[in-house]
C-alpha atoms as a PDB file:
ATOM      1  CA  UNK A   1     113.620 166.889  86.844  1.00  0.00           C
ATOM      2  CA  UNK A   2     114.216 165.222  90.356  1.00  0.00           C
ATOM      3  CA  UNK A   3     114.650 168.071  93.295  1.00  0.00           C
ATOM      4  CA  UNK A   4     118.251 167.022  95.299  1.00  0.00           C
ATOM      5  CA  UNK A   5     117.109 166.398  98.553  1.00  0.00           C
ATOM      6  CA  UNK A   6     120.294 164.812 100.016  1.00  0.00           C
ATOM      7  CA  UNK A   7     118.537 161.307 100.138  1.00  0.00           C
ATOM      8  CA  UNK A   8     120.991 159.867  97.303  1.00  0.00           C
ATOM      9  CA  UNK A   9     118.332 157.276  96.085  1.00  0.00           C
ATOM     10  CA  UNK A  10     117.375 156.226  99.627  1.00  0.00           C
ATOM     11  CA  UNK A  11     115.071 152.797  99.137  1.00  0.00           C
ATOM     12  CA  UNK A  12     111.715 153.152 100.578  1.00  0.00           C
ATOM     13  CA  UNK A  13     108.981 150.379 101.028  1.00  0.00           C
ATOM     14  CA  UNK A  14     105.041 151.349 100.142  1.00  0.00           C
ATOM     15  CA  UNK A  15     102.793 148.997 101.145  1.00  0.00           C
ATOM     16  CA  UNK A  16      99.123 149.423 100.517  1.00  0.00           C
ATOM     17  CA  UNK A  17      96.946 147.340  98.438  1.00  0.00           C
ATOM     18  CA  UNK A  18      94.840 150.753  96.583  1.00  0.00           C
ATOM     19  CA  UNK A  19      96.877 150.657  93.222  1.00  0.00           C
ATOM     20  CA  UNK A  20      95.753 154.025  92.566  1.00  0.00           C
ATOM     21  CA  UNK A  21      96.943 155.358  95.494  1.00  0.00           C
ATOM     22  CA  UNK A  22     100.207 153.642  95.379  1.00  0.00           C
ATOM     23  CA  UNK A  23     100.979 154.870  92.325  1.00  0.00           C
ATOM     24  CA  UNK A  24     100.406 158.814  93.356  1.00  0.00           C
ATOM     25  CA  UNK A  25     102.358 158.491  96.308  1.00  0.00           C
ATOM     26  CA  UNK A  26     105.375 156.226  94.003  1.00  0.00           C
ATOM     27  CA  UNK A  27     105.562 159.064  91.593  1.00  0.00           C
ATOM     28  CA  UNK A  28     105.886 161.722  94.643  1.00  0.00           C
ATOM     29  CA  UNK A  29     108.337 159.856  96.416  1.00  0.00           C
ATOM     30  CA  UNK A  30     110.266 159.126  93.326  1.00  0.00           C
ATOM     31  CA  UNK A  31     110.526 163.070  92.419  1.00  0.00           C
ATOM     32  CA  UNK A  32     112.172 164.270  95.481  1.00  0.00           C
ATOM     33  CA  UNK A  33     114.802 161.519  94.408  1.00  0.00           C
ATOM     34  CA  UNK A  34     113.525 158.502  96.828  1.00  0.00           C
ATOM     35  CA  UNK A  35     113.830 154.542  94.716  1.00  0.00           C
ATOM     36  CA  UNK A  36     110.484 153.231  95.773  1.00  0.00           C
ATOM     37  CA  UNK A  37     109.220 149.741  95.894  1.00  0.00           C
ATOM     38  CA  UNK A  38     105.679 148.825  96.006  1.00  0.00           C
ATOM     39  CA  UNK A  39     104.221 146.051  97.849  1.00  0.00           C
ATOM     40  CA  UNK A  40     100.250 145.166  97.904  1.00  0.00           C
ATOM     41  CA  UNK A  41     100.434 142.223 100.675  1.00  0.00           C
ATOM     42  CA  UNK A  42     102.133 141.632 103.884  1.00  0.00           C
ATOM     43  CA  UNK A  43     104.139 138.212 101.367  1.00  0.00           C
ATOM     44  CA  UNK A  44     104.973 140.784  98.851  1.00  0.00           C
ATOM     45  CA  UNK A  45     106.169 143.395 101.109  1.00  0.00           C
ATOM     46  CA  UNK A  46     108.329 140.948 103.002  1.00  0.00           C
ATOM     47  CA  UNK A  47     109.821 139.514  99.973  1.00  0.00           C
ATOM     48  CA  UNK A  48     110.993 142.820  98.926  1.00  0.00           C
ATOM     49  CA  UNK A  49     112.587 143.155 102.048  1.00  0.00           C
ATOM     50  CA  UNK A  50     114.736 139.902 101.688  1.00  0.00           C
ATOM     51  CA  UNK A  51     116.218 141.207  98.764  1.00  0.00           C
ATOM     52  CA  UNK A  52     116.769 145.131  99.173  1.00  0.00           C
ATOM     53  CA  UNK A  53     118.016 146.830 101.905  1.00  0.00           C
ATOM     54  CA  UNK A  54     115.777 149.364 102.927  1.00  0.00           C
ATOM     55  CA  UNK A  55     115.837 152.737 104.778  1.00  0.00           C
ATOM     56  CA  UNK A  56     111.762 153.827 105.167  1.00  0.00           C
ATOM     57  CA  UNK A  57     109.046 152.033 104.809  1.00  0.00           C
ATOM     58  CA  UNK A  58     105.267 153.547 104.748  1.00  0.00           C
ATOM     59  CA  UNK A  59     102.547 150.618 105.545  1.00  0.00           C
ATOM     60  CA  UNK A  60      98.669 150.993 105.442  1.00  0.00           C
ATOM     61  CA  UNK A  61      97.050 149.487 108.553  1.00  0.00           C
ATOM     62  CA  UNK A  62      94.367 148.159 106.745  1.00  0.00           C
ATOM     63  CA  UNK A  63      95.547 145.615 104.302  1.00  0.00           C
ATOM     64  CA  UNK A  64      93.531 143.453 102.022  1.00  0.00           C
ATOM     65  CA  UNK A  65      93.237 140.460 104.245  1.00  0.00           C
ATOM     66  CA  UNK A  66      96.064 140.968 106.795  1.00  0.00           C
ATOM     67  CA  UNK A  67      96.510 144.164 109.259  1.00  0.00           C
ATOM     68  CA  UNK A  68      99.913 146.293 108.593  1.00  0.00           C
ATOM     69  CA  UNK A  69     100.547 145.982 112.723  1.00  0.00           C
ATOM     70  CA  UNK A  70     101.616 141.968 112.064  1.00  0.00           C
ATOM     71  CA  UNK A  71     104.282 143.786 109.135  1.00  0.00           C
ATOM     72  CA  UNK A  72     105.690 146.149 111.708  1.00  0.00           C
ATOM     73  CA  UNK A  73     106.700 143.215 113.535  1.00  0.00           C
ATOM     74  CA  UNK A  74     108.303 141.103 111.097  1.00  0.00           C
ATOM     75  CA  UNK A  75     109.768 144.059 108.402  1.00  0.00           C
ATOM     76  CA  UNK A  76     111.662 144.583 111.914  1.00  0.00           C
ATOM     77  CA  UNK A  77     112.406 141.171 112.281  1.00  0.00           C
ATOM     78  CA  UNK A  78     114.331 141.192 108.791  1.00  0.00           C
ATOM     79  CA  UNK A  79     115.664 144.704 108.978  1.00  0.00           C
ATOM     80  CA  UNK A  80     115.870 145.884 112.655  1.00  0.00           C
ATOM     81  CA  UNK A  81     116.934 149.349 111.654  1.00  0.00           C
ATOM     82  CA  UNK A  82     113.949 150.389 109.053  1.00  0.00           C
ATOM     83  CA  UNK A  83     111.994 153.260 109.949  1.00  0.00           C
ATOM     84  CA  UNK A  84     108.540 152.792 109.795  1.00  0.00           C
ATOM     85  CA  UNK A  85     105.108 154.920 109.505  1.00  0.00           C
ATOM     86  CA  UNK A  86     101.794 153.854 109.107  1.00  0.00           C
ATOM     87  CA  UNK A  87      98.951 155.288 107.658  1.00  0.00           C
ATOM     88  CA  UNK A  88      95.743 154.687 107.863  1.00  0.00           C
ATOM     89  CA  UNK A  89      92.117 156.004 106.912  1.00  0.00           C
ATOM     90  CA  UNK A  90      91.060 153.667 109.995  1.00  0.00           C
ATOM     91  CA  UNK A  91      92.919 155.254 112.469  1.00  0.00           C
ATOM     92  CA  UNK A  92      91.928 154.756 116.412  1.00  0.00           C
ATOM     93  CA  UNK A  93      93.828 154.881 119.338  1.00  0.00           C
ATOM     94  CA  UNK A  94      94.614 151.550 120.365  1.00  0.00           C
ATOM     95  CA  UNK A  95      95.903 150.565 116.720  1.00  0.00           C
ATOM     96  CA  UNK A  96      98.211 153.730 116.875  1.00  0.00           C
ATOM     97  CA  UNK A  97      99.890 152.986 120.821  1.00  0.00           C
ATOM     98  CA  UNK A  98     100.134 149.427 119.163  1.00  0.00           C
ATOM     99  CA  UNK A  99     101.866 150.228 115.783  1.00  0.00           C
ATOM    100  CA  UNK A 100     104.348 152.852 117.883  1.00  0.00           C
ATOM    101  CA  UNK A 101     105.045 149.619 120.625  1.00  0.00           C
ATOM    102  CA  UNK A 102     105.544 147.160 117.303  1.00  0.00           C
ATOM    103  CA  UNK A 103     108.293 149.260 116.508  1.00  0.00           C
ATOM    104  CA  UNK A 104     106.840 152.050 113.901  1.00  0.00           C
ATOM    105  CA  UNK A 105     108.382 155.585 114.585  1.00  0.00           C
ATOM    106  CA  UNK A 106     105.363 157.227 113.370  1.00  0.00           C
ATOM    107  CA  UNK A 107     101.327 156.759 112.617  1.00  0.00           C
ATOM    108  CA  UNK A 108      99.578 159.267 110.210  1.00  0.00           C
ATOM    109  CA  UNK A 109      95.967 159.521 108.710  1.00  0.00           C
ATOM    110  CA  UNK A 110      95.094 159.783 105.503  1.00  0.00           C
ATOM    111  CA  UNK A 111      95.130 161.753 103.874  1.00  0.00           C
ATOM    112  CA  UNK A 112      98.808 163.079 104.720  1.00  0.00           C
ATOM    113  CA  UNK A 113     101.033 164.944 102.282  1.00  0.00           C
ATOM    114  CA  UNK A 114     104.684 164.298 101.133  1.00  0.00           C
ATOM    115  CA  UNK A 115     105.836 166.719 103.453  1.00  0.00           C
ATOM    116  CA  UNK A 116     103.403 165.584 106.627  1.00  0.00           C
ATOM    117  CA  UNK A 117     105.181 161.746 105.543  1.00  0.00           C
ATOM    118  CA  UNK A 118     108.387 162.894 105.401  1.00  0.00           C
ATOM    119  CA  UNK A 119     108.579 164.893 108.892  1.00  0.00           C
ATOM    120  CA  UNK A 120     106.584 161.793 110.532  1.00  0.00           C
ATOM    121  CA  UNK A 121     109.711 159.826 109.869  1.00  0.00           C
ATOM    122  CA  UNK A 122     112.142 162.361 111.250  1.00  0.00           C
ATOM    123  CA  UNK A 123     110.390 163.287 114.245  1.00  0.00           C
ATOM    124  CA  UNK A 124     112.006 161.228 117.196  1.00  0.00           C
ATOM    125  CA  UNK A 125     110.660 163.254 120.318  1.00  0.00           C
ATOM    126  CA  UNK A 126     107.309 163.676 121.470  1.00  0.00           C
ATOM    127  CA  UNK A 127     105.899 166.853 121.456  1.00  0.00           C
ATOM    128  CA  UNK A 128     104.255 168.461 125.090  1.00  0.00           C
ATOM    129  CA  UNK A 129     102.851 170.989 123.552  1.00  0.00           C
ATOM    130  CA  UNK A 130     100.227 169.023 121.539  1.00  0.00           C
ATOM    131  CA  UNK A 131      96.700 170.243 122.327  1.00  0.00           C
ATOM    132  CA  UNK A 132      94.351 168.552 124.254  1.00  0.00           C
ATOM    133  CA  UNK A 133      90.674 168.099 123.011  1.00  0.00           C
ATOM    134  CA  UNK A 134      88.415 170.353 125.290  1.00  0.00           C
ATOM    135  CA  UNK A 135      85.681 167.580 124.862  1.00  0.00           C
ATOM    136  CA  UNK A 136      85.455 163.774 125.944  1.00  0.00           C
ATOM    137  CA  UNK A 137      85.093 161.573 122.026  1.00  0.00           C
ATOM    138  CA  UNK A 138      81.424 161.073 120.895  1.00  0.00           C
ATOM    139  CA  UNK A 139      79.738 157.512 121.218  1.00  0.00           C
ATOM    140  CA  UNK A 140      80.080 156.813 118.095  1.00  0.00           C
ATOM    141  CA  UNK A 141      83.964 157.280 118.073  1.00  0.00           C
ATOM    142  CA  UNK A 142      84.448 155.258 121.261  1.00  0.00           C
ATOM    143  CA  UNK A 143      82.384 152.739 119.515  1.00  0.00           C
ATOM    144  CA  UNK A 144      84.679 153.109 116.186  1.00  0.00           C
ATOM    145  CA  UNK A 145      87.577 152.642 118.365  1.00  0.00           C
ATOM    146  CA  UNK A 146      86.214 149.771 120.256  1.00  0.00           C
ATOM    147  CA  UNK A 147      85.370 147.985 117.067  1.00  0.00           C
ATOM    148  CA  UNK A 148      89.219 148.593 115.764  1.00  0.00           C
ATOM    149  CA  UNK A 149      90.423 147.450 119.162  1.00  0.00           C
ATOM    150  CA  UNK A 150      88.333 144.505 119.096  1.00  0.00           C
ATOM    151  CA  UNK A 151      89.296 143.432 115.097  1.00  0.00           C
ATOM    152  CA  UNK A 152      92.577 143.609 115.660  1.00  0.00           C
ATOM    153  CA  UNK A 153      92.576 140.896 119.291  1.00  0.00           C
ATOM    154  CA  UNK A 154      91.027 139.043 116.488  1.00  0.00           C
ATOM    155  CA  UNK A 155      93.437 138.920 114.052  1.00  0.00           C
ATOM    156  CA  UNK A 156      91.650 140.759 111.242  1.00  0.00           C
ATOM    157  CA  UNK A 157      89.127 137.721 111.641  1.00  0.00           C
ATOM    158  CA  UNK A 158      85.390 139.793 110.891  1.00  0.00           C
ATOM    159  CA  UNK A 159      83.157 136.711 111.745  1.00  0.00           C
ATOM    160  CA  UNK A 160      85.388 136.306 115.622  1.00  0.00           C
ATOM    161  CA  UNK A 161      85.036 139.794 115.899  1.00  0.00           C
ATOM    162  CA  UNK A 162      81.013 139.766 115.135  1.00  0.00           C
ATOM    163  CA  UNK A 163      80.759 137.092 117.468  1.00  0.00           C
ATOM    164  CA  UNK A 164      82.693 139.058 120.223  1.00  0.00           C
ATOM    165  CA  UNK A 165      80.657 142.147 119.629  1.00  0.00           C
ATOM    166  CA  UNK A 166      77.672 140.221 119.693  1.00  0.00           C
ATOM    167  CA  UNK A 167      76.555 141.490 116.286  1.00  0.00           C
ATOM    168  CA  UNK A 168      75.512 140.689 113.050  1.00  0.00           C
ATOM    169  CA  UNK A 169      79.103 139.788 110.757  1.00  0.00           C
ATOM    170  CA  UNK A 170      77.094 142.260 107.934  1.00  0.00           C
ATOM    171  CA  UNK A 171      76.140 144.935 110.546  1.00  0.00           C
ATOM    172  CA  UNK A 172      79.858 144.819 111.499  1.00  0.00           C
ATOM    173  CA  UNK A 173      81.281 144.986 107.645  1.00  0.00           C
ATOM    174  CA  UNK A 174      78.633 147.930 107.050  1.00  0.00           C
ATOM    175  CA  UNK A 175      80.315 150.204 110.423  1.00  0.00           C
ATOM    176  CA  UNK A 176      84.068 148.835 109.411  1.00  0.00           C
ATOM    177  CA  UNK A 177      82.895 149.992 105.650  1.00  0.00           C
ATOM    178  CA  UNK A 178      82.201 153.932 106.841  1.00  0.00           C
ATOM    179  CA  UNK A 179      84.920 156.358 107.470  1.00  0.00           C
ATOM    180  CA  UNK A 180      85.741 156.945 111.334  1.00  0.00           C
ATOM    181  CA  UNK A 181      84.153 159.094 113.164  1.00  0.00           C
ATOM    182  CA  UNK A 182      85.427 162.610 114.273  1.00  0.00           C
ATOM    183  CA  UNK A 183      86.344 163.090 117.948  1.00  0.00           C
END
């Protein structure tokens, strides 16, 4: 039974590349009466977009061999009106001011309900009452962060941004492999 949530088959865009994932989040969106399409890579995701006009689109940041920032930019390009959030398990700051600049309305981490999703999308104005941390972020999330901000100057490219870092390429693929640090 599909819940009427006045969104008349609205066509939303999901592009990660963790099938399991995908499919969870497909079968949610489908329920509260959304017509998803899945996409696994930037090509796939932009192909789909050629051919169906859509309203929402929810892109990982961290795509198999691509970053979801370059999407923003050209799912924007093709359909200037799309309303786009990202979420990522490999959030920092600098990828989130980025994805917001690229045109996204909204960036979440995972995990993030249905609901959390949904009000990311329809949230326009910022909101001054957000809290402020009472402490500075630890080393090891400014060094997260400066790792992510690094990657993505690079393109994705792991060996460039080893190179730039002036460390090891598998010493960089072991830190980019663990979850982000808390603040």
């Amino acid at each position: 039974m599909t819940v009427d949530t006045g969104l008349a088959s609205e066509a939303l865009l999901l592009v990660d590349d963790d099938e399991v994932f995908t499919q969870v989040m497909k079968r949610a969106f489908s329920r509260i009466g959304f017509d998803v399409h899945v996409a696994s890579t930037e090509k796939e995701a932009l192909a789909l977009a050629a051919d169906i006009r859509f309203h929402r689109a929810i892109v990982d940041l961290k795509l198999e061999k691509t970053s979801g920032l370059h999407l923003i930019e050209a799912l924007k390009d093709q359909q200037a009106t799309l309303r786009i959030v990202i979420l990522t398990g490999y959030s920092s700051v600098n990828t989130a001011v980025e994805a917001i600049k690229l045109g996204a309305v909204n960036y979440l981490c995972k995990p993030a309900s249905v609901n959390e999703i949904l009000a990311a999308f329809d949230k326009t104005k910022g909101d001054s009452s957000a809290s402020v941390a009472d402490t500075p972020p630890s080393v090891d999330r400014l060094e997260w962060e400066h790792i992510q901000k690094v990657l993505q100057d690079n393109d994705g490219n792991i060996s460039a941004t080893a190179r730039d870092l002036g460390m090891h390429r598998r010493t960089l693929q072991r830190k980019l492999q663990k979850r982000p640090v808390k603040h």
